[in-house]
C-alpha atoms as a PDB file:
ATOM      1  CA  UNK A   1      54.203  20.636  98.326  1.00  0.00           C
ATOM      2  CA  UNK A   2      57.646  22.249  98.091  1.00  0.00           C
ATOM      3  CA  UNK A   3      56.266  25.478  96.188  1.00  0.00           C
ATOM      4  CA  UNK A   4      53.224  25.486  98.354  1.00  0.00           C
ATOM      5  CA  UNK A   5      55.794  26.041 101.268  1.00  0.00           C
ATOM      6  CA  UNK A   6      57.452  28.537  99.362  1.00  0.00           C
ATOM      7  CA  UNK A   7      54.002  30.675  99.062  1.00  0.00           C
ATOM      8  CA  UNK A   8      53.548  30.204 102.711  1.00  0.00           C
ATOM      9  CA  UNK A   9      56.923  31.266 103.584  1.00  0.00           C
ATOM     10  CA  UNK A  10      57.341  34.165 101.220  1.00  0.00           C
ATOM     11  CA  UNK A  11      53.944  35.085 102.344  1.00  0.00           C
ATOM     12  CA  UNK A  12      54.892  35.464 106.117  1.00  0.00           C
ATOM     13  CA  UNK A  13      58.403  37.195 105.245  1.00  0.00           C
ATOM     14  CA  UNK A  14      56.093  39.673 103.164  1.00  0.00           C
ATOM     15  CA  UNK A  15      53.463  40.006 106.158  1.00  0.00           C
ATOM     16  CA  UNK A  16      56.579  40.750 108.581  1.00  0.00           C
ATOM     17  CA  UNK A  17      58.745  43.434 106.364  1.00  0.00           C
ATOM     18  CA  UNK A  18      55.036  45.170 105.780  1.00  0.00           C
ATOM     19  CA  UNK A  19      54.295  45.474 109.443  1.00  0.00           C
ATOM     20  CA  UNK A  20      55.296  47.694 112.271  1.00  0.00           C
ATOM     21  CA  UNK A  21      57.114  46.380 115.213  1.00  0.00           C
ATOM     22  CA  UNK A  22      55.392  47.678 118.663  1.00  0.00           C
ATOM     23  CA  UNK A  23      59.525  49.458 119.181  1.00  0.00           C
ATOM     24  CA  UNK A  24      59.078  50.981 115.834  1.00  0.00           C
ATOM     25  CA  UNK A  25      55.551  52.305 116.828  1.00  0.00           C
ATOM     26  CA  UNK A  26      55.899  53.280 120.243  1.00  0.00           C
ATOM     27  CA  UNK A  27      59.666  55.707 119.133  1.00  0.00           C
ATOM     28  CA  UNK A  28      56.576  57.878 117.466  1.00  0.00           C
ATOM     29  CA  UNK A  29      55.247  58.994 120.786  1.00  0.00           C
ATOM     30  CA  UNK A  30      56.245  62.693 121.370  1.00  0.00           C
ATOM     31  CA  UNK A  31      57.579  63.096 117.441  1.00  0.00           C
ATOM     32  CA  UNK A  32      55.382  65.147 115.360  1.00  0.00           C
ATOM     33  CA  UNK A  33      54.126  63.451 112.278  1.00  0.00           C
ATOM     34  CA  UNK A  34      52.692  64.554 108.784  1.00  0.00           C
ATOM     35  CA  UNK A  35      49.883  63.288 107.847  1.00  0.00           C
ATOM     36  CA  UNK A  36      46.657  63.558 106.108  1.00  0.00           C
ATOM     37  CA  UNK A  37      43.946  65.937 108.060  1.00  0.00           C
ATOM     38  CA  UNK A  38      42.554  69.393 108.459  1.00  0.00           C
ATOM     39  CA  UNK A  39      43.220  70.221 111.954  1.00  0.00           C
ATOM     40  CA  UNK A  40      46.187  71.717 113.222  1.00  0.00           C
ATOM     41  CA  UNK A  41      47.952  73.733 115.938  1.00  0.00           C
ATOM     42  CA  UNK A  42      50.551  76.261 115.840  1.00  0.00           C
ATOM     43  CA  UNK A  43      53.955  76.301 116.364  1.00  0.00           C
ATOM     44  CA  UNK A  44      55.266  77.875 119.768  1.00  0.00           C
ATOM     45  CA  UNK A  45      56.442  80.483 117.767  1.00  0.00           C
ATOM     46  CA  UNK A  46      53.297  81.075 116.143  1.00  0.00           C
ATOM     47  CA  UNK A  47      51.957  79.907 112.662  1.00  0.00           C
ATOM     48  CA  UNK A  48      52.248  76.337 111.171  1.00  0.00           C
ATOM     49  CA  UNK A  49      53.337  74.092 108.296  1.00  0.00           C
ATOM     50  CA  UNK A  50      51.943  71.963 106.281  1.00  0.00           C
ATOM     51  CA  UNK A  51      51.810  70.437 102.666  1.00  0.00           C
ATOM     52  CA  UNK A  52      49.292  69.597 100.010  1.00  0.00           C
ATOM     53  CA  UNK A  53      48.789  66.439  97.818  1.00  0.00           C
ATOM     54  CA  UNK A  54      47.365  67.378  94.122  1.00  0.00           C
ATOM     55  CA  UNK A  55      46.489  63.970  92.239  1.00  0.00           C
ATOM     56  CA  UNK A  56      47.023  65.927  89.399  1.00  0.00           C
ATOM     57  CA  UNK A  57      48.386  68.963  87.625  1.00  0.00           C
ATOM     58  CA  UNK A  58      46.557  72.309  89.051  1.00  0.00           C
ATOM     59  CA  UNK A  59      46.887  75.505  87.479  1.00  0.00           C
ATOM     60  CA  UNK A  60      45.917  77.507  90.626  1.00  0.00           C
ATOM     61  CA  UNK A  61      45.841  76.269  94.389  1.00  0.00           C
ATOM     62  CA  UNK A  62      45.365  77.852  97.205  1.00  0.00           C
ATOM     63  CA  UNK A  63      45.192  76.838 101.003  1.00  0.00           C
ATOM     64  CA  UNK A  64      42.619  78.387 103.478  1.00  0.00           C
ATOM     65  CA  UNK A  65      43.274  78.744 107.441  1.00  0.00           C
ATOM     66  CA  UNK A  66      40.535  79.342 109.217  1.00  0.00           C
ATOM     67  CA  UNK A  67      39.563  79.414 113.109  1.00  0.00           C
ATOM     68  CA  UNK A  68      37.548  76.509 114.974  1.00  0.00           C
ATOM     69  CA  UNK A  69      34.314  78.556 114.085  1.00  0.00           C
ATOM     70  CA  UNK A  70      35.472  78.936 110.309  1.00  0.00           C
ATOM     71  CA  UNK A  71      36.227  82.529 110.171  1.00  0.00           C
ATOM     72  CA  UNK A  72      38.904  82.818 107.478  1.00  0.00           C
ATOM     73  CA  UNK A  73      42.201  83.651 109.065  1.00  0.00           C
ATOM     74  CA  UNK A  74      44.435  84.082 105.982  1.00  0.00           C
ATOM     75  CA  UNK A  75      44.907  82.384 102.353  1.00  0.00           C
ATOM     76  CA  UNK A  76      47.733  81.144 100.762  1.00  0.00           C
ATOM     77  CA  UNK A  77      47.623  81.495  96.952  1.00  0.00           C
ATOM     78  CA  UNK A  78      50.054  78.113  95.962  1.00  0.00           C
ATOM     79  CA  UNK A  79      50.018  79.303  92.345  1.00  0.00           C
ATOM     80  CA  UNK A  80      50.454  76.408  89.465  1.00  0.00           C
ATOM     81  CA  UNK A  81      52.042  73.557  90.928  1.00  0.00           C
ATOM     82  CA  UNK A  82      52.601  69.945  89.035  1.00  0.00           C
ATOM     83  CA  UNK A  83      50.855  67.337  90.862  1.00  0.00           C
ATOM     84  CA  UNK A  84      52.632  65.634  93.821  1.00  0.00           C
ATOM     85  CA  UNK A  85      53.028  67.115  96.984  1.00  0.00           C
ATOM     86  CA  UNK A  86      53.873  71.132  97.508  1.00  0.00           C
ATOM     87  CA  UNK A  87      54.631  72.306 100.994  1.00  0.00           C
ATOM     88  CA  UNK A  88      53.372  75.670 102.513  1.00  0.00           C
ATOM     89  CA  UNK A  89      54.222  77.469 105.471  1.00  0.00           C
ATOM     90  CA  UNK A  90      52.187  79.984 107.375  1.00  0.00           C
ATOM     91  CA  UNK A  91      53.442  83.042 109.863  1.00  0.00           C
ATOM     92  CA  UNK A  92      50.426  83.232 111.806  1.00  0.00           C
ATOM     93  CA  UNK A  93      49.568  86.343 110.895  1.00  0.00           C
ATOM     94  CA  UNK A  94      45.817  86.502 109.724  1.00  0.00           C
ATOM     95  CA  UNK A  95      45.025  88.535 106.682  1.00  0.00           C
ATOM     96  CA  UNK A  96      45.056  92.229 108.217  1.00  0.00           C
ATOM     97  CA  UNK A  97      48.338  91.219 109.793  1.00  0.00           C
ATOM     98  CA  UNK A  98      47.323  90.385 113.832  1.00  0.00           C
ATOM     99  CA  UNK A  99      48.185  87.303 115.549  1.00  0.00           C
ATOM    100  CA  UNK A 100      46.012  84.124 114.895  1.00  0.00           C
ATOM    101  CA  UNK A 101      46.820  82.418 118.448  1.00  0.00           C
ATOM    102  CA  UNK A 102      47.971  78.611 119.018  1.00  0.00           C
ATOM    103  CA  UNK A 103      44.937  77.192 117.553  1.00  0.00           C
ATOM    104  CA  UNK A 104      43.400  74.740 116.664  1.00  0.00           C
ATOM    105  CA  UNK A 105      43.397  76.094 113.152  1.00  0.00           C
ATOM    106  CA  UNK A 106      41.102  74.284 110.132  1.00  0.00           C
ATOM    107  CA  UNK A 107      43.364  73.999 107.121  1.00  0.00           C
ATOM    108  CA  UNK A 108      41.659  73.019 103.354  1.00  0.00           C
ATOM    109  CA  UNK A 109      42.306  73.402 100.015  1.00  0.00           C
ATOM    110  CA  UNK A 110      41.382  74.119  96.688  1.00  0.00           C
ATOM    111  CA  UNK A 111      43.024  73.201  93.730  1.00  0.00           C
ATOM    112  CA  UNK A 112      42.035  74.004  90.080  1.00  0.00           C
ATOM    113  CA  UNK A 113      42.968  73.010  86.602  1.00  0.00           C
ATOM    114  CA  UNK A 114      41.353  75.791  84.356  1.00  0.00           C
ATOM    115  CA  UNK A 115      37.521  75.721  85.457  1.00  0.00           C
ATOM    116  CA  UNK A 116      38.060  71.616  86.726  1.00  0.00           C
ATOM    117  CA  UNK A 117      38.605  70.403  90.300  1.00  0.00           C
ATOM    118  CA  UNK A 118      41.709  68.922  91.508  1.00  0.00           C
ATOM    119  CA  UNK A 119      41.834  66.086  94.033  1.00  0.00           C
ATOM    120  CA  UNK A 120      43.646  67.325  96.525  1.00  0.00           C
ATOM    121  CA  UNK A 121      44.275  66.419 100.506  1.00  0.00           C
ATOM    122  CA  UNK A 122      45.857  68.994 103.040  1.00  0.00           C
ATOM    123  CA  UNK A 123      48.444  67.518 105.394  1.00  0.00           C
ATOM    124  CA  UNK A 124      49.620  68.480 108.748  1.00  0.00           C
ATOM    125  CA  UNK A 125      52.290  68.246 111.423  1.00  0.00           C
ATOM    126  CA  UNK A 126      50.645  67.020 114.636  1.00  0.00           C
ATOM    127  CA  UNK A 127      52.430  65.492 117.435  1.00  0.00           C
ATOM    128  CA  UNK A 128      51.914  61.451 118.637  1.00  0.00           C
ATOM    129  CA  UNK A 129      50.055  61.737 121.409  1.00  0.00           C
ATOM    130  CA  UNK A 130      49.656  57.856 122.039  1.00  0.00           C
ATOM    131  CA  UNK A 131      50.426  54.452 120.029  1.00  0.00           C
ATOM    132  CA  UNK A 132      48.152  51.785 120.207  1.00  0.00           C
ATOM    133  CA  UNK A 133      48.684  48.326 119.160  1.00  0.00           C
ATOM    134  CA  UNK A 134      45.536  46.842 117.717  1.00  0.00           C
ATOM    135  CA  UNK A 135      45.774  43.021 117.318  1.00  0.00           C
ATOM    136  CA  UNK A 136      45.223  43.073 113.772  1.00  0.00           C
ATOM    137  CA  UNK A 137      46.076  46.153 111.455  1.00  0.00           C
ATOM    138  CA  UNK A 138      48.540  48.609 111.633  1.00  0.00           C
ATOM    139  CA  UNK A 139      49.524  50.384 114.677  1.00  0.00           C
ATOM    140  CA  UNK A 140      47.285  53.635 115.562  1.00  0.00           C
ATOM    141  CA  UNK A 141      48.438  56.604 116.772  1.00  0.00           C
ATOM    142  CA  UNK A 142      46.963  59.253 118.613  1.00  0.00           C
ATOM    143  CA  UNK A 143      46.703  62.699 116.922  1.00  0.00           C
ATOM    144  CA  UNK A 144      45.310  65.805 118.531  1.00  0.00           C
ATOM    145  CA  UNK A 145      42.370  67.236 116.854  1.00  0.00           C
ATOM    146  CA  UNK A 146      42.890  64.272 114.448  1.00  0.00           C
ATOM    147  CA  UNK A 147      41.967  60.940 116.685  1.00  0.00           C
ATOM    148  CA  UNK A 148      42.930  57.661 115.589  1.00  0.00           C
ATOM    149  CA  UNK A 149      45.493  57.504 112.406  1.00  0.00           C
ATOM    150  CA  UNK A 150      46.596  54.464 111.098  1.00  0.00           C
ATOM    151  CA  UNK A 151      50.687  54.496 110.848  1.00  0.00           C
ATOM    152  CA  UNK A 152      50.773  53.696 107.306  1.00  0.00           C
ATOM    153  CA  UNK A 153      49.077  57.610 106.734  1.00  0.00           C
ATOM    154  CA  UNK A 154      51.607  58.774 107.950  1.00  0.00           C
ATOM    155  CA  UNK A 155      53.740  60.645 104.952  1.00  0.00           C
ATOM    156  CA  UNK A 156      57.090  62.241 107.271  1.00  0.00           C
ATOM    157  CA  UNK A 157      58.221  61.803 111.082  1.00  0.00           C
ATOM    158  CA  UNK A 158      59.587  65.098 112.142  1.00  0.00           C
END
């Protein structure tokens, strides 16, 4: 019985540190957030950031913005990067040098090792719209252009 309680007990301490309080969730709410996805908006002062996740080594990547009817707007040529996460930045300028607007942009990538495919995942900084707190399950937030994101996607709180 006595490590049976144990289990239970280290169990519920385990459930608790893993979870996020509704004061923890609800401080997101007007905070931008990175996170997986492949919409984004621009800064006020024009252009965006964002970052890439490469599941492995990539000897060429290179990150597309394009408009909401996917007209090419500019690439960025990431070179060779080691696999991890590499962080980009764009002026929004689009490729002949005019001003791209406030979006919503489409961001993807493609990564390469040689002539093989990378896994890779584009993130981007969105702001927290809305926190919900769904009765089980992490908290969701609301992400423009992105709709319902679990917490635990989120990689960095800006």
């Amino acid at each position: 019985a006595g490590i049976s309680e144990m289990n239970t007990t280290l169990k519920a301490i385990s459930a608790q540190l893993g979870s996020t309080s509704s004061a923890d969730a609800f401080s997101y709410i007007g905070k931008t957030v990175l996170t997986p996805g492949n919409v984004a908006y621009g800064r006020t002062t024009g252009g965006l950031s964002g970052a890439v996740e490469l599941d492995s080594d990539a000897t060429g990547a290179t990150v597309t913005i394009s408009d909401a009817n996917g007209q090419t707007l500019k690439s960025i040529d990431l070179g060779a990067q080691a696999a991890g996460t590499v962080e980009f930045d764009w002026d929004g300028k689009t490729a002949t040098g005019e001003d791209a607007g406030s979006g919503p942009f489409n961001v993807s990538v493609l990564a390469r090792n040689g002539a093989t495919s990378v896994a890779a995942r584009t993130l981007v900084w969105v702001p927290v719209a809305a926190v919900s707190m769904p009765s089980t399950g992490p908290a969701q937030l609301t992400l423009p252009g992105l709709g319902q994101v679990p917490i635990t996607a989120v990689r960095r709180v800006g």
